[in-house]
N, C-alpha and C. Protein backbone atom coordinates (compact mmCIF):
# COMPACT_ATOMS: atom_id res chain seq x y z
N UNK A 1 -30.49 4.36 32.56
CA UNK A 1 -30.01 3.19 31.88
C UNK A 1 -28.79 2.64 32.61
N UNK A 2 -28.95 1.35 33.03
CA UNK A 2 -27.29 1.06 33.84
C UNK A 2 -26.83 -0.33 32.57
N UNK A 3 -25.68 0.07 32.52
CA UNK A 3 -24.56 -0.80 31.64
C UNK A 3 -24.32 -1.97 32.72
N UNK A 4 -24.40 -3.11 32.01
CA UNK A 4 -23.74 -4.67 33.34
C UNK A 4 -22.70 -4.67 31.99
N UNK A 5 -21.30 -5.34 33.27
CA UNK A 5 -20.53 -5.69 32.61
C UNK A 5 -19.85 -7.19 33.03
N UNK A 6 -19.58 -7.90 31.51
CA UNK A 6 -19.46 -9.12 32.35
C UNK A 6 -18.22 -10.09 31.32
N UNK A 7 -17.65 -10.71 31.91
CA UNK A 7 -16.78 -11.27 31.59
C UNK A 7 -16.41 -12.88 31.27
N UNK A 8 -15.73 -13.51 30.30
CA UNK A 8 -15.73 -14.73 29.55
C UNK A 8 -14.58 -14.96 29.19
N UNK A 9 -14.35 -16.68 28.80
CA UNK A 9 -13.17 -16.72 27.88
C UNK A 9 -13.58 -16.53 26.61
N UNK A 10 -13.04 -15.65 25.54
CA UNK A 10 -13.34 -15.78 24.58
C UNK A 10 -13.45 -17.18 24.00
N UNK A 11 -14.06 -17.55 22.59
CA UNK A 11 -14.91 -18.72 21.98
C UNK A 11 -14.45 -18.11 20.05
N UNK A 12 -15.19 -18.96 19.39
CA UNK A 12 -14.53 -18.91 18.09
C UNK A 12 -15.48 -18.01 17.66
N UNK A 13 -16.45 -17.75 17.77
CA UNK A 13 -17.95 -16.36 17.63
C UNK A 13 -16.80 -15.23 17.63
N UNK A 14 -15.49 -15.21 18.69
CA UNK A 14 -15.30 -13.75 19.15
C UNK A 14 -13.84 -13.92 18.36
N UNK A 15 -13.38 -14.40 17.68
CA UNK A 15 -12.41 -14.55 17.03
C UNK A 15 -12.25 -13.25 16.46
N UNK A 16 -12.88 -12.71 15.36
CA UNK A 16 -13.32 -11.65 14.49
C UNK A 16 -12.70 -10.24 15.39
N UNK A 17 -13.82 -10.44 16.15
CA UNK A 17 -13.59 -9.11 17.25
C UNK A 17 -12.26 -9.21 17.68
N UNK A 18 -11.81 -10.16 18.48
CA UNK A 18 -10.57 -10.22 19.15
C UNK A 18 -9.10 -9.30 18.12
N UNK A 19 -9.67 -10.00 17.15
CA UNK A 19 -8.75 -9.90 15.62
C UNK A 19 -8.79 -8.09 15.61
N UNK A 20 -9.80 -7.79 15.22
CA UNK A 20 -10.02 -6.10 15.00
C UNK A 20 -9.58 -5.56 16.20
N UNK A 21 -9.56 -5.69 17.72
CA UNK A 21 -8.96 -5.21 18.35
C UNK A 21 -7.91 -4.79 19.02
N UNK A 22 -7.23 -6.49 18.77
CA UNK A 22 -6.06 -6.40 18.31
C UNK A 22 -5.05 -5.52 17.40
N UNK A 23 -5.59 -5.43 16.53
CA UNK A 23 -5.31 -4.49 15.26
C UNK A 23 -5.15 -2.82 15.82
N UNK A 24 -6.85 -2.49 16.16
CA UNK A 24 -6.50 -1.47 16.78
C UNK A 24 -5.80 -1.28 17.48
N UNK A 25 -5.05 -1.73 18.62
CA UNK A 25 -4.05 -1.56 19.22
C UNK A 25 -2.90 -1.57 18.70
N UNK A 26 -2.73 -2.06 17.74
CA UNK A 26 -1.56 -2.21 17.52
C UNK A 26 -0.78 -0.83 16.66
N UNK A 27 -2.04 0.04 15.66
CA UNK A 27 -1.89 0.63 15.03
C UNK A 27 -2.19 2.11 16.14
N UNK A 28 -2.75 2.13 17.49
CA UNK A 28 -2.34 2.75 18.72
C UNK A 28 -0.87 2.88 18.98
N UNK A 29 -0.35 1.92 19.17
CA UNK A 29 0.86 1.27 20.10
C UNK A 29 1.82 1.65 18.59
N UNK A 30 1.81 1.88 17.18
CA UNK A 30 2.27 2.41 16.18
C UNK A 30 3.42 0.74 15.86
N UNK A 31 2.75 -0.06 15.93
CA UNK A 31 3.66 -1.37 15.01
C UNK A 31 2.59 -2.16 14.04
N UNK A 32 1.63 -1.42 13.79
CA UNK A 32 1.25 -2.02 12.73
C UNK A 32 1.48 -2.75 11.08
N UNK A 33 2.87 -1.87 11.23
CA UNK A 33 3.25 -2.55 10.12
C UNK A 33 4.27 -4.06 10.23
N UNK A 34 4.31 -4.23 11.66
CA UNK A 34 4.67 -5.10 12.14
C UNK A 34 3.68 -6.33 12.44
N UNK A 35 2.67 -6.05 12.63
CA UNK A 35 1.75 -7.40 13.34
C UNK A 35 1.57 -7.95 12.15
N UNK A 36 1.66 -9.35 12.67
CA UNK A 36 1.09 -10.41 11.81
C UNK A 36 0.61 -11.40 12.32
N UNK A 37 -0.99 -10.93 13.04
CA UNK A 37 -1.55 -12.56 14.01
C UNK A 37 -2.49 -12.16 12.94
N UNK A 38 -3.53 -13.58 12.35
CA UNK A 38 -4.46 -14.24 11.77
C UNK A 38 -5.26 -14.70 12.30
N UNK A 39 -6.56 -14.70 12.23
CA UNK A 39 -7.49 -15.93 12.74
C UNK A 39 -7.18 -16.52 12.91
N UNK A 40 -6.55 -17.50 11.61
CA UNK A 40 -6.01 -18.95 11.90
C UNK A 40 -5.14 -19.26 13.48
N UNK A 41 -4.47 -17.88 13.40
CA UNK A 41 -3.55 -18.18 14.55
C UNK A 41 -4.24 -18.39 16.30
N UNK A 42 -5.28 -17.55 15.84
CA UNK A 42 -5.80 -17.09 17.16
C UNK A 42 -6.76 -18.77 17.56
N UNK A 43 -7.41 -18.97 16.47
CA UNK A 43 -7.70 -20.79 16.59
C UNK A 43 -6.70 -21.71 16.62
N UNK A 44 -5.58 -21.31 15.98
CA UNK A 44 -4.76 -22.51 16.07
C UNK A 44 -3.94 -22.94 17.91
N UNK A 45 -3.58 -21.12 17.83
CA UNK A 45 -2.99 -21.52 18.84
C UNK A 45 -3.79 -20.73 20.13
N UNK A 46 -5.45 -20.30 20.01
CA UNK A 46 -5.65 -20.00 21.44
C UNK A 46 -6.43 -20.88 21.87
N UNK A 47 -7.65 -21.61 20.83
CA UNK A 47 -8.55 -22.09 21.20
C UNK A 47 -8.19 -23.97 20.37
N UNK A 48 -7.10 -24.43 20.80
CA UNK A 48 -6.97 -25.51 20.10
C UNK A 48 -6.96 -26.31 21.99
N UNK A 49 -6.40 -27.63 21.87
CA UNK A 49 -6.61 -28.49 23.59
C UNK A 49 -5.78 -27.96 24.49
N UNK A 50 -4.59 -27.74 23.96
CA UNK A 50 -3.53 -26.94 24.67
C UNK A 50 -3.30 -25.67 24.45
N UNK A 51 -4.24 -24.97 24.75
CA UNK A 51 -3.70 -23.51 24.02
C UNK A 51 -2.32 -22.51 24.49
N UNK A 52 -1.93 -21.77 23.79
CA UNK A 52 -0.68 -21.09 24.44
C UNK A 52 -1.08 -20.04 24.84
N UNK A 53 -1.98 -19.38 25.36
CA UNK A 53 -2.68 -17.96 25.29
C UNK A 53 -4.25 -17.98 25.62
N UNK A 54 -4.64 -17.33 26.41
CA UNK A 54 -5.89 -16.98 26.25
C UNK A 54 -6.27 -15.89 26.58
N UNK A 55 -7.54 -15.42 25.99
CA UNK A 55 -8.05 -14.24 26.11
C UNK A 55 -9.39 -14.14 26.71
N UNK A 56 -9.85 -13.11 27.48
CA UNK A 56 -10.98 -12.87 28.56
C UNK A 56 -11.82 -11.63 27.48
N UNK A 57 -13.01 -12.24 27.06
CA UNK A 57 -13.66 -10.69 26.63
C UNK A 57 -14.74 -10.38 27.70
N UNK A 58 -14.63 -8.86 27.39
CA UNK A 58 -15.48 -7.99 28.19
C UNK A 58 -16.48 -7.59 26.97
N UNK A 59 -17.92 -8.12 27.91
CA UNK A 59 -18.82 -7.54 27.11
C UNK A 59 -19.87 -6.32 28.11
N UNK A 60 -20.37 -5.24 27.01
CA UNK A 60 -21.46 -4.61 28.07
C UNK A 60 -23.10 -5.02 27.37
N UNK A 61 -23.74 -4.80 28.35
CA UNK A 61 -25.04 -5.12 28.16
C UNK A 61 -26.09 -3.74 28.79
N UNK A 62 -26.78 -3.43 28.26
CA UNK A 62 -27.04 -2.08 28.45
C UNK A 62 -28.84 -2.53 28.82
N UNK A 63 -29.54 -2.67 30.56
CA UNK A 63 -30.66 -2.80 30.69
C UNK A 63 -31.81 -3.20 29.90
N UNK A 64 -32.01 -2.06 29.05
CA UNK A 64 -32.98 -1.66 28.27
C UNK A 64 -32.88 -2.97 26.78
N UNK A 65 -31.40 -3.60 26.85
CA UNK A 65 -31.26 -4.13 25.05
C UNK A 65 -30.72 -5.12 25.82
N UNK A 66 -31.45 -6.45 24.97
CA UNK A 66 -30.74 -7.71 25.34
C UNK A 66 -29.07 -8.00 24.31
N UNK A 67 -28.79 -7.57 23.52
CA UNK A 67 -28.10 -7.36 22.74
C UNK A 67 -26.30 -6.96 23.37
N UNK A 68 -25.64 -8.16 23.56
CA UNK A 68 -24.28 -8.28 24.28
C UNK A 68 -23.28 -7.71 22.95
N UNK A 69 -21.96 -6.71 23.40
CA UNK A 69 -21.50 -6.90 21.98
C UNK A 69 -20.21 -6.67 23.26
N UNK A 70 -19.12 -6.92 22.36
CA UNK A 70 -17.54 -7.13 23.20
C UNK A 70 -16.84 -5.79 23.31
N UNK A 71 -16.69 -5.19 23.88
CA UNK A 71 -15.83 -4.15 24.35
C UNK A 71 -14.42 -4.24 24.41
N UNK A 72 -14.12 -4.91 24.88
CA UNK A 72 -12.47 -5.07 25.03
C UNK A 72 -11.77 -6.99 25.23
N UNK A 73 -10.57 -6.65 24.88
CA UNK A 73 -10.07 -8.29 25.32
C UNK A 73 -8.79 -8.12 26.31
N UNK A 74 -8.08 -9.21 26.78
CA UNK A 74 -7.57 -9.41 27.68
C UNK A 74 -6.68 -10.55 27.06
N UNK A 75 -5.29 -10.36 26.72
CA UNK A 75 -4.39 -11.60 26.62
C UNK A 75 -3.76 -11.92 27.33
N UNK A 76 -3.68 -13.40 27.86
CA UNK A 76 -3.14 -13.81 28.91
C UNK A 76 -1.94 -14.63 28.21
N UNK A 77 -0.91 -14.53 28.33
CA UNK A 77 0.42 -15.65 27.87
C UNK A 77 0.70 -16.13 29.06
């Protein structure tokens, strides 16, 4: 079975994900009781005309399954 891996700007589909991974990290990195980004935020301010931020997701795709799901993100400031 070979894994492709491939890369994007994230889109408003990946909002969700971005969000949960975020999270996880954060509660990694131990400031979770600190974060406070929102969806809203991540549309307002990643994917609006000017955005302040963007993020690259990594998705894998595994031969055998057409079925893409996101692995990791990438924030760019």
């Amino acid at each position: 079975m070979t894994i492709a891996i491939s890369t994007r700007p994230f889109e408003h589909r990946d909002v969700a994900t971005v969000l949960a991974l975020m999270r996880g990290l954060a509660v990694f990195e131990g400031y979770i009781d600190k974060f406070a980004v929102t969806e809203r935020d991540l549309i307002d301010h990643g994917l609006c005309d000017s955005p302040r931020f963007g993020v690259f997701v990594a998705e894998a795709r595994r031969s055998r399954r057409r079925h893409r799901r996101p692995v990791c993100h990438s924030l760019d400031l």
